[in-house]
PDB file of N, CA and C in Angstrom:
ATOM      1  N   UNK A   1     121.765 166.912 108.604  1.00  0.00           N
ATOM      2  CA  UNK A   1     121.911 165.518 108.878  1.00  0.00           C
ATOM      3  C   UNK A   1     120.653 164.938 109.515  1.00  0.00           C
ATOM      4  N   UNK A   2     120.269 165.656 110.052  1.00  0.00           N
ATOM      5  CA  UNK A   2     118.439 164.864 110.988  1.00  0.00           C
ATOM      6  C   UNK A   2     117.759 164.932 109.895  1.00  0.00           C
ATOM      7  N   UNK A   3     117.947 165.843 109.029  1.00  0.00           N
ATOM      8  CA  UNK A   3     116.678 165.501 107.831  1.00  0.00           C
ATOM      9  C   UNK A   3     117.120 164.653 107.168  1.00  0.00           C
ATOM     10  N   UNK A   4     118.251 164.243 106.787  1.00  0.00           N
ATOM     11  CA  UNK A   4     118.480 162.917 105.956  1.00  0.00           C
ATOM     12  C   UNK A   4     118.351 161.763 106.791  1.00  0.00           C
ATOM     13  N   UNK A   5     118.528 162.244 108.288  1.00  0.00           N
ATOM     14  CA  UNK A   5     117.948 160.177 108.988  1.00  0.00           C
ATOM     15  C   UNK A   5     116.506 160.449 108.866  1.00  0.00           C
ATOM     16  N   UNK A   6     115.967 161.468 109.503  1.00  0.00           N
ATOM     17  CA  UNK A   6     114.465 161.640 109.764  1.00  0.00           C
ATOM     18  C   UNK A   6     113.940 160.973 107.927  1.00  0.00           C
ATOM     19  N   UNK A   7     114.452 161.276 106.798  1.00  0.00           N
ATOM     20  CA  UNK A   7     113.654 161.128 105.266  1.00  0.00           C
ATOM     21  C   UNK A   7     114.030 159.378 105.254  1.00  0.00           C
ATOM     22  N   UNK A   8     115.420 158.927 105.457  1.00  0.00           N
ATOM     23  CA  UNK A   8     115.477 157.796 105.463  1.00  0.00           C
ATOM     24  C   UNK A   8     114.697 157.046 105.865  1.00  0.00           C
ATOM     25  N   UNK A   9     114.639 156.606 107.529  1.00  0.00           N
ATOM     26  CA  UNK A   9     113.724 156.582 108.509  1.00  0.00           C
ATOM     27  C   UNK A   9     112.206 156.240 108.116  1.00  0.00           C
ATOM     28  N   UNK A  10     111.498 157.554 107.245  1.00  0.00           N
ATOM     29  CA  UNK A  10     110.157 157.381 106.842  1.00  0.00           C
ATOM     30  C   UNK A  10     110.524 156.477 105.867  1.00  0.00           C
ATOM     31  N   UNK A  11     111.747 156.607 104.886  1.00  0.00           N
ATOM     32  CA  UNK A  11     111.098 155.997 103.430  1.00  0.00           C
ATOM     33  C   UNK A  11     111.479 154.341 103.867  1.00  0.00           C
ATOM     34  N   UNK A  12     112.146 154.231 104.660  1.00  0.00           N
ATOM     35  CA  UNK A  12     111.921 152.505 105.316  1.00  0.00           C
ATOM     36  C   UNK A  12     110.582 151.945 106.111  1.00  0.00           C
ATOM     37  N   UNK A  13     110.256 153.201 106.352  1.00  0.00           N
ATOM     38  CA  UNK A  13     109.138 152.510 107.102  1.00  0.00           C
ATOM     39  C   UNK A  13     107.661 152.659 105.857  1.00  0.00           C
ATOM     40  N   UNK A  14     107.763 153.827 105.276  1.00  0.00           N
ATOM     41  CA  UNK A  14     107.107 153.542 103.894  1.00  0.00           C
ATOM     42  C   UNK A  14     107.599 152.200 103.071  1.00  0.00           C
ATOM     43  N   UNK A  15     108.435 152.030 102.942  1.00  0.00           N
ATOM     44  CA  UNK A  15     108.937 151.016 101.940  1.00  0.00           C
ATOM     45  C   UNK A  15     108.378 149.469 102.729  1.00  0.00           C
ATOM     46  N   UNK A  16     108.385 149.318 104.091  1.00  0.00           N
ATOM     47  CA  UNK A  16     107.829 148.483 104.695  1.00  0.00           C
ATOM     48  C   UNK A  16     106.524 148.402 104.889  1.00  0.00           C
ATOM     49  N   UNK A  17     105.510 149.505 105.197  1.00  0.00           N
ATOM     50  CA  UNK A  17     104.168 149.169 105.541  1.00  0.00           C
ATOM     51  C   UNK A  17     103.744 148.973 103.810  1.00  0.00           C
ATOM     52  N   UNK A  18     104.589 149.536 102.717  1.00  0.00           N
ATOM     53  CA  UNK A  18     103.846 149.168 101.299  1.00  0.00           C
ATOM     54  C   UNK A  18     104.017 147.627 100.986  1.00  0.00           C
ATOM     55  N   UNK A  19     104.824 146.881 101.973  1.00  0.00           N
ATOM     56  CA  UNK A  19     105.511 146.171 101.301  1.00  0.00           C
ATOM     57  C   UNK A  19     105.005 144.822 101.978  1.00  0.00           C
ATOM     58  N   UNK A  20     104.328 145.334 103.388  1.00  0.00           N
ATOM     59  CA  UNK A  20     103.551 144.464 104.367  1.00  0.00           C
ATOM     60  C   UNK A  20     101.990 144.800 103.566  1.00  0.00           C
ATOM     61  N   UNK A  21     101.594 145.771 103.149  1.00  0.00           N
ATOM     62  CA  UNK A  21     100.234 145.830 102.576  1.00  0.00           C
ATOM     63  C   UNK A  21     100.008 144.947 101.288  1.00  0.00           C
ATOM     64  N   UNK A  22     101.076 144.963 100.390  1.00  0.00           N
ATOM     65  CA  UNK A  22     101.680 144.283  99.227  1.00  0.00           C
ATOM     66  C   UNK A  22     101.205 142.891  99.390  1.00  0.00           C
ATOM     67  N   UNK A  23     102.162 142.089 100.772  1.00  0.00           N
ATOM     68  CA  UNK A  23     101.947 140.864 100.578  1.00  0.00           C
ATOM     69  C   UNK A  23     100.633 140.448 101.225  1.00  0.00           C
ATOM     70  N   UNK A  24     100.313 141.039 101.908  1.00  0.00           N
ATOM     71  CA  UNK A  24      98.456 140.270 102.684  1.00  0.00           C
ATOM     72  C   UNK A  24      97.615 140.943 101.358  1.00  0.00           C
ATOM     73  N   UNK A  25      97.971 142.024 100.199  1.00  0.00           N
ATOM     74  CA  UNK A  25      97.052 141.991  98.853  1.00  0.00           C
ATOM     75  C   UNK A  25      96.762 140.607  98.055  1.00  0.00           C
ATOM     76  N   UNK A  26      98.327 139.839  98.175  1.00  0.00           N
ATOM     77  CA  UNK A  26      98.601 139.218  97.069  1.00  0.00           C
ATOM     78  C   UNK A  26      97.915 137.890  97.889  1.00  0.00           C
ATOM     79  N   UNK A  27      98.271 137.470  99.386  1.00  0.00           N
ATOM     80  CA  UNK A  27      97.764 136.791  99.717  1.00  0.00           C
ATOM     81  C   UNK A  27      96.084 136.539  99.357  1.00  0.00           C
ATOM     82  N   UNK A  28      95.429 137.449  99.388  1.00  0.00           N
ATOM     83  CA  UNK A  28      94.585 137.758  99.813  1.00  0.00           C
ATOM     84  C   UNK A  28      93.819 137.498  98.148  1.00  0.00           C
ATOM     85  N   UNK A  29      94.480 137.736  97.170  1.00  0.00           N
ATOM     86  CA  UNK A  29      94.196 137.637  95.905  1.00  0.00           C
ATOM     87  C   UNK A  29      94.791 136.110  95.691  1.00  0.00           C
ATOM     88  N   UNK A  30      95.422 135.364  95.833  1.00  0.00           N
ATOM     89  CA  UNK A  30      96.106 133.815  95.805  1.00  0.00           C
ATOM     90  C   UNK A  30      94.719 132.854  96.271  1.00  0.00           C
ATOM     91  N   UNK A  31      94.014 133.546  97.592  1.00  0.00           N
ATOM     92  CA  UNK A  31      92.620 132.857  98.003  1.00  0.00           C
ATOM     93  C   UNK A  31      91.883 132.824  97.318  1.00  0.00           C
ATOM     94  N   UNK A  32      91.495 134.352  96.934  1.00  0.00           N
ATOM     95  CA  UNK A  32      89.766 134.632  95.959  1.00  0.00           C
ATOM     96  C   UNK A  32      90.540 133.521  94.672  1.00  0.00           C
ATOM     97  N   UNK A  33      92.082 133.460  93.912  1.00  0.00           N
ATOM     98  CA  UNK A  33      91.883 132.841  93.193  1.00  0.00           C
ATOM     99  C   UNK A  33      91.516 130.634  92.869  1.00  0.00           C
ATOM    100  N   UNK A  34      91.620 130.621  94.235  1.00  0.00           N
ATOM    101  CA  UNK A  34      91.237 129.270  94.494  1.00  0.00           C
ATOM    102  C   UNK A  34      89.860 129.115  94.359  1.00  0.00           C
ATOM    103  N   UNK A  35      88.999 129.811  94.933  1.00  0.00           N
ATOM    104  CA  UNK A  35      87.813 129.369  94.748  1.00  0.00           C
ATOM    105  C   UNK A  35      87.064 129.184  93.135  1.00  0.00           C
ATOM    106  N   UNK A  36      86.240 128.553  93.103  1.00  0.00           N
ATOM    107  CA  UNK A  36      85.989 127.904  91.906  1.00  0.00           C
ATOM    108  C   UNK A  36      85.031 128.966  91.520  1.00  0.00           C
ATOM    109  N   UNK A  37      84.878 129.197  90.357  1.00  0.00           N
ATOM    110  CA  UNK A  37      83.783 130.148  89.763  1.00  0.00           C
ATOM    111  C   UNK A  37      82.257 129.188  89.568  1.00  0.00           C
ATOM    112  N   UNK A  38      81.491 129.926  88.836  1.00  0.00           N
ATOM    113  CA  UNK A  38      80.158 129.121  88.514  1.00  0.00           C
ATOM    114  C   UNK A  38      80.162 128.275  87.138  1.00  0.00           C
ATOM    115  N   UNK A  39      81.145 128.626  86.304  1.00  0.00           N
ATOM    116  CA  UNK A  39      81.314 128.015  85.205  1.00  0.00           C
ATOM    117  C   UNK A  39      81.649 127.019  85.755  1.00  0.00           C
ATOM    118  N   UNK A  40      83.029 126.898  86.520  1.00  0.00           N
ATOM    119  CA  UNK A  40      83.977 125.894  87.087  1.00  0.00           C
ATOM    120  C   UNK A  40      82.870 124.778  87.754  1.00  0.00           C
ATOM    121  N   UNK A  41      82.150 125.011  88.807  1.00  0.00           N
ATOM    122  CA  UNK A  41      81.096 124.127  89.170  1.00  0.00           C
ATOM    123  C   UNK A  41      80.263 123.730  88.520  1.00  0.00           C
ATOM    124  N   UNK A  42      79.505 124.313  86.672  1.00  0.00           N
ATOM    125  CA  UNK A  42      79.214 123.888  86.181  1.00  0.00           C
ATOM    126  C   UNK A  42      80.005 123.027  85.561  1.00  0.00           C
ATOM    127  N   UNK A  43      80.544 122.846  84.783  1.00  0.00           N
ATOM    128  CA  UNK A  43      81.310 121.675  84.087  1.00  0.00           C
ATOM    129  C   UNK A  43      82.169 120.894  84.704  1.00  0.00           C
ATOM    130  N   UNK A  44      82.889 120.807  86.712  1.00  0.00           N
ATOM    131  CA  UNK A  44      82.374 119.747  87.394  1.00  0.00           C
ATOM    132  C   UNK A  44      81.151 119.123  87.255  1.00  0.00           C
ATOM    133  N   UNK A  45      80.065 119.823  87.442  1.00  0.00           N
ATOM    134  CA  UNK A  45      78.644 118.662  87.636  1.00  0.00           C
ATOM    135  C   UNK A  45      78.884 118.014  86.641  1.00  0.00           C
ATOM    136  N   UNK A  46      78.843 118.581  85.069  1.00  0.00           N
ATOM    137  CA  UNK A  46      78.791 118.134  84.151  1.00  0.00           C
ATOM    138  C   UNK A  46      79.739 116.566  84.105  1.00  0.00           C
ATOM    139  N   UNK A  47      80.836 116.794  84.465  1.00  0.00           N
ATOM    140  CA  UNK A  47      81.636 115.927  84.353  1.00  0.00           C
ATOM    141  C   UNK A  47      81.308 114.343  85.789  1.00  0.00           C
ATOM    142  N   UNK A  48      80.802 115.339  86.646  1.00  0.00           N
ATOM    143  CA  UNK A  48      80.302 114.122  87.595  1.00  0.00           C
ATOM    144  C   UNK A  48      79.638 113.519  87.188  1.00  0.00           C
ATOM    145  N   UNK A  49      77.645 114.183  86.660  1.00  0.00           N
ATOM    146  CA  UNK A  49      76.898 113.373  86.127  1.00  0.00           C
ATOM    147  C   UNK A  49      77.405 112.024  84.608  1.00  0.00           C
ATOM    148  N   UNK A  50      78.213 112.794  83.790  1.00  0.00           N
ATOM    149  CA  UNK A  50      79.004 111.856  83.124  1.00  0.00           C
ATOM    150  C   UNK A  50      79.573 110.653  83.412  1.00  0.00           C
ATOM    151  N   UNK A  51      80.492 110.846  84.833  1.00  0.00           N
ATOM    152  CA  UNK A  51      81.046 109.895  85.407  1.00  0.00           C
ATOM    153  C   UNK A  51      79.951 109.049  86.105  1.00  0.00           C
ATOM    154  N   UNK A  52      79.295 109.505  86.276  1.00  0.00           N
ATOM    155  CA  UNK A  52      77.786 108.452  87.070  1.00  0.00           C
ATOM    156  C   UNK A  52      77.179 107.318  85.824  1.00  0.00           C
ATOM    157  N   UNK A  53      77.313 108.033  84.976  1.00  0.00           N
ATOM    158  CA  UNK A  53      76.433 106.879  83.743  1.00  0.00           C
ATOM    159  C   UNK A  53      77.664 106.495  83.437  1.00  0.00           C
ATOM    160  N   UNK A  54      79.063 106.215  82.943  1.00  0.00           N
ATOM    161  CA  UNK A  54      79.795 105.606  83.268  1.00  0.00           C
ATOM    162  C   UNK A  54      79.489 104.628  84.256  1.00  0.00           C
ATOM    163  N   UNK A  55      79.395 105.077  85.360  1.00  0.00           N
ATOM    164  CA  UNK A  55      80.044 103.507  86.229  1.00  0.00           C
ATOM    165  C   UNK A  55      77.792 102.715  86.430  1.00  0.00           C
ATOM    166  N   UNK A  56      77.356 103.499  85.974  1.00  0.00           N
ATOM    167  CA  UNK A  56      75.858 102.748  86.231  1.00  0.00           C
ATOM    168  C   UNK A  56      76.209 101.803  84.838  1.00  0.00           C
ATOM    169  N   UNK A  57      76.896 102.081  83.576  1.00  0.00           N
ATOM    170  CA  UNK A  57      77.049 101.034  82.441  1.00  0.00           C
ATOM    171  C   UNK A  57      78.315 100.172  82.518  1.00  0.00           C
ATOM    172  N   UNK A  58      78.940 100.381  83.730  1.00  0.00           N
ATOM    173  CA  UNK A  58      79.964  99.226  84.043  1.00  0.00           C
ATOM    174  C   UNK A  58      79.119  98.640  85.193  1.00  0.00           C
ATOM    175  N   UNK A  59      78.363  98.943  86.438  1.00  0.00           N
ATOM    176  CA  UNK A  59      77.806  98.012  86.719  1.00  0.00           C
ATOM    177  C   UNK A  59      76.560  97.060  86.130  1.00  0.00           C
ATOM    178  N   UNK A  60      76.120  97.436  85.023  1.00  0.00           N
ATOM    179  CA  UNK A  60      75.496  96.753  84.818  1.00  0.00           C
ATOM    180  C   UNK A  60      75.977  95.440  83.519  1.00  0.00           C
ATOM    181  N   UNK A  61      77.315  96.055  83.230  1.00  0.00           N
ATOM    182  CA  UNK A  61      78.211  95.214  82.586  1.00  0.00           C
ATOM    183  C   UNK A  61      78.836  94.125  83.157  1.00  0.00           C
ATOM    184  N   UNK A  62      79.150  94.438  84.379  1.00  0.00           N
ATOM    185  CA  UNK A  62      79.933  93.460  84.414  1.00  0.00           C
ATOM    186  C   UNK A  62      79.827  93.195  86.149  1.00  0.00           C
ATOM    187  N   UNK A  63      80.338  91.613  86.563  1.00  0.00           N
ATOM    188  CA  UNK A  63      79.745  91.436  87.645  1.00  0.00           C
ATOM    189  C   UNK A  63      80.497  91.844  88.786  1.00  0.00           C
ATOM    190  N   UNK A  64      80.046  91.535  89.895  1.00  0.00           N
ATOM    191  CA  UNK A  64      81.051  92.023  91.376  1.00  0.00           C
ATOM    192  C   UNK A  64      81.787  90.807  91.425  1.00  0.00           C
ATOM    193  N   UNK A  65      82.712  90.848  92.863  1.00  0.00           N
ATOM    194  CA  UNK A  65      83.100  89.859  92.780  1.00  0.00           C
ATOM    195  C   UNK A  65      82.280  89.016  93.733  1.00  0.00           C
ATOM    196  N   UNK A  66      81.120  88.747  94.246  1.00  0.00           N
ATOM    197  CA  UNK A  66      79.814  87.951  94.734  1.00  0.00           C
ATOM    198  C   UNK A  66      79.703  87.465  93.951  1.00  0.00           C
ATOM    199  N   UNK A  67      78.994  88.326  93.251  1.00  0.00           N
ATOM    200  CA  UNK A  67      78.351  87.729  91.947  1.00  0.00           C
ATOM    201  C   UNK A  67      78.793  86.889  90.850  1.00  0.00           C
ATOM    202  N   UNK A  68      80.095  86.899  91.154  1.00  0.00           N
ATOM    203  CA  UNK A  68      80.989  85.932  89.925  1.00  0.00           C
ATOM    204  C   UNK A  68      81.240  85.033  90.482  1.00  0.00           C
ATOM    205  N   UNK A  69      81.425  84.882  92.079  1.00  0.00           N
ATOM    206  CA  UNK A  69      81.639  83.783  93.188  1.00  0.00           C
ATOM    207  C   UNK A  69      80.190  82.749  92.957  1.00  0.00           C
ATOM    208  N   UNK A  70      79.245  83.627  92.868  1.00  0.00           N
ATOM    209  CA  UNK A  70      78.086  82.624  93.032  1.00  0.00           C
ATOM    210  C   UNK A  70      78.281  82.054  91.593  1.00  0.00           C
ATOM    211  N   UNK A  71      78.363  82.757  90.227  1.00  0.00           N
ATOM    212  CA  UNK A  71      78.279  82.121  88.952  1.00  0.00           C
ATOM    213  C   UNK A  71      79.167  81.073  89.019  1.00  0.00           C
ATOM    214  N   UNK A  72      80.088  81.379  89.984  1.00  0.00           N
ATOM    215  CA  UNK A  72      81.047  79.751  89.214  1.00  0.00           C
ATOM    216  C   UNK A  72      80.668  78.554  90.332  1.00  0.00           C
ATOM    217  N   UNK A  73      79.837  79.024  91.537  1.00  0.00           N
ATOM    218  CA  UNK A  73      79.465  77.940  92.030  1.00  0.00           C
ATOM    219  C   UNK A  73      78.505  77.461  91.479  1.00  0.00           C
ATOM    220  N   UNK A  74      77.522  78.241  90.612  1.00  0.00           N
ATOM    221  CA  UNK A  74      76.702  78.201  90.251  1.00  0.00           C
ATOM    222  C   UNK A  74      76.900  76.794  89.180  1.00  0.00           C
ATOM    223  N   UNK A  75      77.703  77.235  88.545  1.00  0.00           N
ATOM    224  CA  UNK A  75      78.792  76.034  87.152  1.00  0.00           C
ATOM    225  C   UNK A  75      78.898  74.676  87.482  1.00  0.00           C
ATOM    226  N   UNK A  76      79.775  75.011  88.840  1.00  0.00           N
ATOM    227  CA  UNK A  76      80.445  73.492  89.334  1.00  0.00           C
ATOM    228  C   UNK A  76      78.990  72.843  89.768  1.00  0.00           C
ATOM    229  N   UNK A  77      77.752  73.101  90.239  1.00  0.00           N
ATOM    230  CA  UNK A  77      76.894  72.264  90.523  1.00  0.00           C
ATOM    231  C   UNK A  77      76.173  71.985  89.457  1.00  0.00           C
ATOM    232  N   UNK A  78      76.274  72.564  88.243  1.00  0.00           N
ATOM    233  CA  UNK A  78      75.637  72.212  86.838  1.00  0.00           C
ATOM    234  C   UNK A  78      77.015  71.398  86.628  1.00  0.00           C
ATOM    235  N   UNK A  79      78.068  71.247  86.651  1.00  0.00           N
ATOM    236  CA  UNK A  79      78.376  70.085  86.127  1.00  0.00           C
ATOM    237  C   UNK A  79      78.490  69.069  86.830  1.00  0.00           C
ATOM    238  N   UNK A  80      78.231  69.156  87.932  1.00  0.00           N
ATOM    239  CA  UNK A  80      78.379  68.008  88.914  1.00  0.00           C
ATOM    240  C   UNK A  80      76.525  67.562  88.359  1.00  0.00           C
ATOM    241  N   UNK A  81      75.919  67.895  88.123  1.00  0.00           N
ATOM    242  CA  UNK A  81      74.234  67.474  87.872  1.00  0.00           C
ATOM    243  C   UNK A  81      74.890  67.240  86.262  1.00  0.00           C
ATOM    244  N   UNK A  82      75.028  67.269  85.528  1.00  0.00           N
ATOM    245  CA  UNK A  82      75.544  66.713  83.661  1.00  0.00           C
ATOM    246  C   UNK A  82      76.702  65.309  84.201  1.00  0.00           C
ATOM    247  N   UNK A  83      77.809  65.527  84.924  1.00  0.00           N
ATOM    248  CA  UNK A  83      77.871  64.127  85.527  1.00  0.00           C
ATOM    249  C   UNK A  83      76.776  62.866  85.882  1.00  0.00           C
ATOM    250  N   UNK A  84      76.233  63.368  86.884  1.00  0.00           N
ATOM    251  CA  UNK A  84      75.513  62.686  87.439  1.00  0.00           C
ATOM    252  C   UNK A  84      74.020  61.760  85.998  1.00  0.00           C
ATOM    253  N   UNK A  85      73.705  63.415  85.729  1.00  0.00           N
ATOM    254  CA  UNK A  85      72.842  62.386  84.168  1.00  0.00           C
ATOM    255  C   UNK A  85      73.668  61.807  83.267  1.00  0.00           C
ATOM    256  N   UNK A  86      74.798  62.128  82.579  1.00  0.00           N
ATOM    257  CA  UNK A  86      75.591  61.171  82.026  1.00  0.00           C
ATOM    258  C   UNK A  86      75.867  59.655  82.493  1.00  0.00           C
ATOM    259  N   UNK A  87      76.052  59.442  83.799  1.00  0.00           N
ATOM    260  CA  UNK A  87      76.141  58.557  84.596  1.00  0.00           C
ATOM    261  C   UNK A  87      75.108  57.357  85.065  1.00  0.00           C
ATOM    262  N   UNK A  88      73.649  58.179  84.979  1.00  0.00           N
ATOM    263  CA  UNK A  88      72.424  57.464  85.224  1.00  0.00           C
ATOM    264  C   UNK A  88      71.225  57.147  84.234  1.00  0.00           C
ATOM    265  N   UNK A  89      71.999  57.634  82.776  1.00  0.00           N
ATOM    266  CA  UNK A  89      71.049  57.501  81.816  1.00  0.00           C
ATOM    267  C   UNK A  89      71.519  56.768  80.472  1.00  0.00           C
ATOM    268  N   UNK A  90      70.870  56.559  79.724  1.00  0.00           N
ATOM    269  CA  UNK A  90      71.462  56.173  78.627  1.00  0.00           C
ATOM    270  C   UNK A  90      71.214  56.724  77.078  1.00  0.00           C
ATOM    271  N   UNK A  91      71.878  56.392  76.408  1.00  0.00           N
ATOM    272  CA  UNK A  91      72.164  57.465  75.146  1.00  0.00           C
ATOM    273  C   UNK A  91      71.050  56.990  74.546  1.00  0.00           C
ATOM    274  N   UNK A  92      71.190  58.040  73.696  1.00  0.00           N
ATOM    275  CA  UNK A  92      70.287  57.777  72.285  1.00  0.00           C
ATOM    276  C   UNK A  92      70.199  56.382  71.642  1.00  0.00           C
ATOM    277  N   UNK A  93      71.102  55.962  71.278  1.00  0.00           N
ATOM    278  CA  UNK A  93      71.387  54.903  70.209  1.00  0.00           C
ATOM    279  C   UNK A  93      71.134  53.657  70.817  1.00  0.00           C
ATOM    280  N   UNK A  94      71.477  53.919  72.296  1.00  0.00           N
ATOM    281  CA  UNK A  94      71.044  52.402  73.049  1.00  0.00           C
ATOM    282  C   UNK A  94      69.514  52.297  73.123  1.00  0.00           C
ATOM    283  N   UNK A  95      69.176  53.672  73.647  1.00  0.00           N
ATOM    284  CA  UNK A  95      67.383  54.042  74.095  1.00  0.00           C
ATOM    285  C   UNK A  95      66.862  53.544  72.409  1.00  0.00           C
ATOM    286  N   UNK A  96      67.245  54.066  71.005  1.00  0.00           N
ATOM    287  CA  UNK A  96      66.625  53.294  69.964  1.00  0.00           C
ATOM    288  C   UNK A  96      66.791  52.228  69.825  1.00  0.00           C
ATOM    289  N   UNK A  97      67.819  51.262  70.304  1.00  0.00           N
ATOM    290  CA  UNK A  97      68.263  50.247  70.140  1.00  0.00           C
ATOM    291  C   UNK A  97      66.783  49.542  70.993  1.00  0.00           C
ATOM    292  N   UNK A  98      66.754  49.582  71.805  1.00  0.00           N
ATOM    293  CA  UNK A  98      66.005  48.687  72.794  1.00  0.00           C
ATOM    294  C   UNK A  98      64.682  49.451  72.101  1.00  0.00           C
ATOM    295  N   UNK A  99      64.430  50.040  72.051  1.00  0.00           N
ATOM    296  CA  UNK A  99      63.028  50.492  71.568  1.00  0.00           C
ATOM    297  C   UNK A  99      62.890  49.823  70.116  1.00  0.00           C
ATOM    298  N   UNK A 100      63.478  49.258  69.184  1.00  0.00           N
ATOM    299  CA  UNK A 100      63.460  48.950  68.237  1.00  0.00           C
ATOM    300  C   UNK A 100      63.180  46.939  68.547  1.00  0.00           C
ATOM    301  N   UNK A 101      63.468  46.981  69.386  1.00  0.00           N
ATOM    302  CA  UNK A 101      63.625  45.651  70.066  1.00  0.00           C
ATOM    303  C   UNK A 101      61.999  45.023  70.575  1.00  0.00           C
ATOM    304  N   UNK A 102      61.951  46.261  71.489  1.00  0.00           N
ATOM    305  CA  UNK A 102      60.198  46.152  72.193  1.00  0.00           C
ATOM    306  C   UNK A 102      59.652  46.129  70.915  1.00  0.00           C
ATOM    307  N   UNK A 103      59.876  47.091  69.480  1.00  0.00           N
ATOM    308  CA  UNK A 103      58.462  46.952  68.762  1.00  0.00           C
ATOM    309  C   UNK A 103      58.693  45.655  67.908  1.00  0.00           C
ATOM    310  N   UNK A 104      59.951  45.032  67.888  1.00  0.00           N
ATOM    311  CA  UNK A 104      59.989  43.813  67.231  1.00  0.00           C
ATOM    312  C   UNK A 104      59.021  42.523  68.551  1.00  0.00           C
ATOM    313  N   UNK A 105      59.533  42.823  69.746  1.00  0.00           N
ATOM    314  CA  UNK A 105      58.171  41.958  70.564  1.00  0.00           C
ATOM    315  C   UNK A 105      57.479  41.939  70.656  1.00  0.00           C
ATOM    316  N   UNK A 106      56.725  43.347  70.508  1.00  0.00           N
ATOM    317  CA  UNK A 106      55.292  43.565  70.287  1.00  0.00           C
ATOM    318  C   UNK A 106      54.443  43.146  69.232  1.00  0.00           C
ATOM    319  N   UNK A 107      55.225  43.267  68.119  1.00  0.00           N
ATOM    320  CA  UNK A 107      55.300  42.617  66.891  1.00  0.00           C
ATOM    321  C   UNK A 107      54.743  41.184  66.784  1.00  0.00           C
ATOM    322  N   UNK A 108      55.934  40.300  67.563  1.00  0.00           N
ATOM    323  CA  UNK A 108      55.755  39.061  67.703  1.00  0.00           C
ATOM    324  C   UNK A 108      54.486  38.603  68.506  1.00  0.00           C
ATOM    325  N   UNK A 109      54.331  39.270  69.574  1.00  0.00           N
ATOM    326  CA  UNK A 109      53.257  39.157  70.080  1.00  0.00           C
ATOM    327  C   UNK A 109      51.869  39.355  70.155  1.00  0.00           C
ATOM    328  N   UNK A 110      51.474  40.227  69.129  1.00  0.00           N
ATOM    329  CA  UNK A 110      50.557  40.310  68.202  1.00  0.00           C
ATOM    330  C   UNK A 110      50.271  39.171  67.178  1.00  0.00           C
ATOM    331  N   UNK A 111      51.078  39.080  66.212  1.00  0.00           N
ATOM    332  CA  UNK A 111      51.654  38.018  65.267  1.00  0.00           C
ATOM    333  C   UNK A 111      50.667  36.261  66.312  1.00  0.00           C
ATOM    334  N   UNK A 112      51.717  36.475  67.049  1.00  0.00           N
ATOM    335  CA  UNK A 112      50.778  34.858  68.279  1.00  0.00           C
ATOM    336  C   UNK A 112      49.828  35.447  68.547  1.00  0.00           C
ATOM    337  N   UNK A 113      49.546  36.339  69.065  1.00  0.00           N
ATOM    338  CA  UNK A 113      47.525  36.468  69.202  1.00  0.00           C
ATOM    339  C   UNK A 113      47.303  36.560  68.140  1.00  0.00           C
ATOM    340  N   UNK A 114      47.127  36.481  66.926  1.00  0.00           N
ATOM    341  CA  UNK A 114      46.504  36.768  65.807  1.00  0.00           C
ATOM    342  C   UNK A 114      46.525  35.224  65.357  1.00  0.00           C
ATOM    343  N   UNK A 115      47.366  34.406  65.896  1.00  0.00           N
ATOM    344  CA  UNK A 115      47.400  33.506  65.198  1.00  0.00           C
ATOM    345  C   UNK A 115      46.107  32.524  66.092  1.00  0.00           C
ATOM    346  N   UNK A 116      45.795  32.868  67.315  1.00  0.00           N
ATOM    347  CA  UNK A 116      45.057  31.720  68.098  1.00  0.00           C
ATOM    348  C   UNK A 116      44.141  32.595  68.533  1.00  0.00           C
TER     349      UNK A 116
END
């Protein structure tokens, strides 16, 4: 009977230190497998530098939001200045109109110096 507790006994405590060595292996193998290899960091970079010319051809596509703030202020004072010349000038058809007018006076007025 002591040799069957004494065999028990060991094979629990065998069955335990294999079984405590077991899991800090596996642990221990769960780590090394996290870390990234050299391939793995190569084709990250790869994929970073990619993602960099990406966003260098969206910024140069398209604007911030500053920059779109200033364009539309930029707008409203170009149309507030196309108001303002609409407002203080006059068209074509009038500007020939009156110019067609002066060369008929000039006309005339030549016409009387020529005559005296």
């Amino acid at each position: 009977m002591d040799y069957e507790v004494v065999t028990t006994v060991v094979g629990i405590i065998i069955t335990a230190a294999v079984s405590v060595v077991g899991y800090f292996l596996k642990r221990t193998m769960n780590r090394q497998d996290d870390f990234a290899t050299k391939e793995d960091i190569g084709r990250i970079e790869k994929q970073v530098e990619e993602h960099k010319q990406d966003i260098k051809t969206l910024n140069d596509k398209y604007a911030t939001k500053a920059e779109l703030k200033e364009i539309k202020e930029n707008i409203a004072t170009m149309r507030e200045s196309i108001e303002f010349v609409k407002n203080n000038t006059i068209n074509r058809e009038d500007f020939l109109r009156n110019i067609s007018e002066v060369k008929g006076d000039i006309k005339d007025l030549k016409d009387y110096l020529m005559k005296k």
